[in-house]
Protein backbone atom coordinates (compact mmCIF):
# COMPACT_ATOMS: atom_id res chain seq x y z
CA UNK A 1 1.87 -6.26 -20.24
CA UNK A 2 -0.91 -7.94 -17.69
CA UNK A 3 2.44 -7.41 -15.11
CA UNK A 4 1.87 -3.76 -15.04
CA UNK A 5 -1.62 -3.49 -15.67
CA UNK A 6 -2.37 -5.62 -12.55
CA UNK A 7 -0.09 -3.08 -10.28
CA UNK A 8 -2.08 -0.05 -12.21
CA UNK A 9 -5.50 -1.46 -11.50
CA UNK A 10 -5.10 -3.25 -7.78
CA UNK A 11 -3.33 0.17 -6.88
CA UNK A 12 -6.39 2.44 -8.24
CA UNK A 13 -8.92 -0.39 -6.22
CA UNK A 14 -6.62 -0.18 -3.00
CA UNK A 15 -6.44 4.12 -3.61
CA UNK A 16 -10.18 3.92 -3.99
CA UNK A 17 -10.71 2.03 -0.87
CA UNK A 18 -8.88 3.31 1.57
CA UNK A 19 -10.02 6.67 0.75
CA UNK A 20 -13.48 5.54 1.37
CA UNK A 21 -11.91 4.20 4.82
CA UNK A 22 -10.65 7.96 5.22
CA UNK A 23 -14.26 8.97 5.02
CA UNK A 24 -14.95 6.59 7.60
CA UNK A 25 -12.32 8.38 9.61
CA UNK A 26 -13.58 11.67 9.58
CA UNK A 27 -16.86 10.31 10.47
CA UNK A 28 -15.72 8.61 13.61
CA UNK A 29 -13.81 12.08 14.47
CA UNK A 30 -16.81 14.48 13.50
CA UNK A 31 -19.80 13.09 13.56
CA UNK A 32 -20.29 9.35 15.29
CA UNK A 33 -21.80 8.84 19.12
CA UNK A 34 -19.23 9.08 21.30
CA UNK A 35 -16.71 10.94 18.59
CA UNK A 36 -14.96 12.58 22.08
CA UNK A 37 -13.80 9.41 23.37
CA UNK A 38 -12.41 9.06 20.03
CA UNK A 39 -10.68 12.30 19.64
CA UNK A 40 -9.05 11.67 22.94
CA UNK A 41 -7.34 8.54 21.76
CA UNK A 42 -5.88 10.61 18.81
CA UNK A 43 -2.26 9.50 19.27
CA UNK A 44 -2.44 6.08 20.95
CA UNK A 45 -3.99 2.73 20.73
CA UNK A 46 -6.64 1.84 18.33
CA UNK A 47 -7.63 5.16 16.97
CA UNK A 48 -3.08 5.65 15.54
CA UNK A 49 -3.13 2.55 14.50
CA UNK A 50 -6.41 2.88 11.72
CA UNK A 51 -4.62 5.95 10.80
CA UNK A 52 -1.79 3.92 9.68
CA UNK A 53 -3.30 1.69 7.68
CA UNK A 54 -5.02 4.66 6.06
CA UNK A 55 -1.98 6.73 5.39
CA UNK A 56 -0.13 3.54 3.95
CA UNK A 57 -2.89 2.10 2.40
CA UNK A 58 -2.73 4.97 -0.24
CA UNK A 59 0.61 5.31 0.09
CA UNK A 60 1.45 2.00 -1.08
CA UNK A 61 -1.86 2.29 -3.31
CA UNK A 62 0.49 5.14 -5.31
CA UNK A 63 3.23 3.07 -5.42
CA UNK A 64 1.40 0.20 -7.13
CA UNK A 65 0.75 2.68 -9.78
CA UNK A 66 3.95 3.91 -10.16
CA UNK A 67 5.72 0.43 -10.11
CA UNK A 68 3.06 -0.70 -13.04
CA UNK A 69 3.54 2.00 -14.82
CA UNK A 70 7.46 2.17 -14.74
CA UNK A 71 6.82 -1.63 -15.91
CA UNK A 72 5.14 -0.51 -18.74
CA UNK A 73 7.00 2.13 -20.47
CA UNK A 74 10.77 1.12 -19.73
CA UNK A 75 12.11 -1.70 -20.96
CA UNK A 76 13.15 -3.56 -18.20
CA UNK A 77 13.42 -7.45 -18.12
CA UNK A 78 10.70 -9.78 -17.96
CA UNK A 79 11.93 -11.24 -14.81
CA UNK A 80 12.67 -8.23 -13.09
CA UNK A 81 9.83 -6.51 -13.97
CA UNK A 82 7.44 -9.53 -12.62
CA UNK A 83 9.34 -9.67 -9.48
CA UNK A 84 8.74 -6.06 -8.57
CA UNK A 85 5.01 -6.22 -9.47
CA UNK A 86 4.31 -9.36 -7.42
CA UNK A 87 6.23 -7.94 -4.31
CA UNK A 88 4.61 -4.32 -5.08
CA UNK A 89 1.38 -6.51 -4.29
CA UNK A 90 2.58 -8.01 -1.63
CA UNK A 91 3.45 -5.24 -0.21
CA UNK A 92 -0.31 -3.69 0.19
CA UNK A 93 -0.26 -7.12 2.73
CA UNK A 94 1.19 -4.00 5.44
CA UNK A 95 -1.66 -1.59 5.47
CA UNK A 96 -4.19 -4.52 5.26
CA UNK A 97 -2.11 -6.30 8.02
CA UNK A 98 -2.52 -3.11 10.16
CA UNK A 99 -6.13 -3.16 9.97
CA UNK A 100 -6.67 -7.04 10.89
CA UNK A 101 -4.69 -6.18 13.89
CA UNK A 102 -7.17 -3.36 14.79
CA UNK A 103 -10.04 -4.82 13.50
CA UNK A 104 -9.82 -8.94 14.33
CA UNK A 105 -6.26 -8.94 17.15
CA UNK A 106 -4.18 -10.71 14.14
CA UNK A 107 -0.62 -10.95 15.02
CA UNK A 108 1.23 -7.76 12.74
CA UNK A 109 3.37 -10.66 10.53
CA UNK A 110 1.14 -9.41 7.38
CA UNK A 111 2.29 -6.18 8.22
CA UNK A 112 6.07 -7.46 8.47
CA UNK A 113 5.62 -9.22 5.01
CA UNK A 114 3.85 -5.83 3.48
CA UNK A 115 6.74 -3.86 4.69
CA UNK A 116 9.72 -5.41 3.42
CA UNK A 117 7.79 -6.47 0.33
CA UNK A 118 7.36 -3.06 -0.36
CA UNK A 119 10.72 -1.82 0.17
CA UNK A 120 12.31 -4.91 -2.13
CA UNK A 121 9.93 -3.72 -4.70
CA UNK A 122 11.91 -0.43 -4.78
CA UNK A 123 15.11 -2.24 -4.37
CA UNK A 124 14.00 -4.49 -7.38
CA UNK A 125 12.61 -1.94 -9.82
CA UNK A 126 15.23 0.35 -9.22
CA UNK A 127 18.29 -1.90 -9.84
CA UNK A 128 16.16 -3.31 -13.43
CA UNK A 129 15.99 0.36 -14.28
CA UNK A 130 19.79 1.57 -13.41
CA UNK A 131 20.56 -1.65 -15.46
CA UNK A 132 17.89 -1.03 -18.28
CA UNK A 133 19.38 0.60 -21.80
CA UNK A 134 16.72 3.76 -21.62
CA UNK A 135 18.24 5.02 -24.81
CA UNK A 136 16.33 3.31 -26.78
């Protein structure tokens, strides 16, 4: 049970952050000192790349929800089911990766990591669910 729950919660925390980061957005683009300098840079550099990690941030937010849910009401295996949470998790690594690189210069391997993490969580929980007996 704590496998799912943990996807559910971290999912709603991540959702709940990066909207606030959103909000941080619009302020740079509406409101902030210098907010044309900013609206020039729309599609390149610094100013693409925190829209990223905003956009996959919830993105991948949702799909820790999903996964923990799917964990919880199908009756997958144990095993499968706490491989797909833990690389669900690891897959928020992208969107936080993307935002060290803007914020601190960090090379993008998080983001790497985050991505394919993400996308074998799909591979994972999708293969335990073709094989699970829903039936029941």
């Amino acid at each position: 049970m704590i496998t799912g729950k943990a996807n559910i919660v971290t999912g709603l925390w991540f959702l709940a952050g990066f909207m606030l980061y959103g909000f941080f957005l619009i302020y740079l683009r509406d409101f902030a000192p210098g907010r044309e300098d900013w609206i020039a840079q729309y599609s390149t550099g610094v100013h693409f790349e925190s829209r990223l990690a905003h956009v996959h941030g919830n993105l991948f937010a949702l799909l820790n929800v999903l996964i923990g849910y799917l964990i919880l009401r199908l009756p997958i295996s144990a095993g499968q089911a706490k491989l797909a949470s833990w690389l669900g998790l690891a897959g928020m690594l992208m969107p936080v990766g993307i935002l060290a690189e803007v914020l601190f210069g960090v090379p993008p391997y998080l983001v790497i990591v985050g991505g394919v993490s993400i996308v074998a969580a799909m591979v994972v929980l999708g293969l335990a669910i073709w094989r699970a007996d829903l039936s029941k």
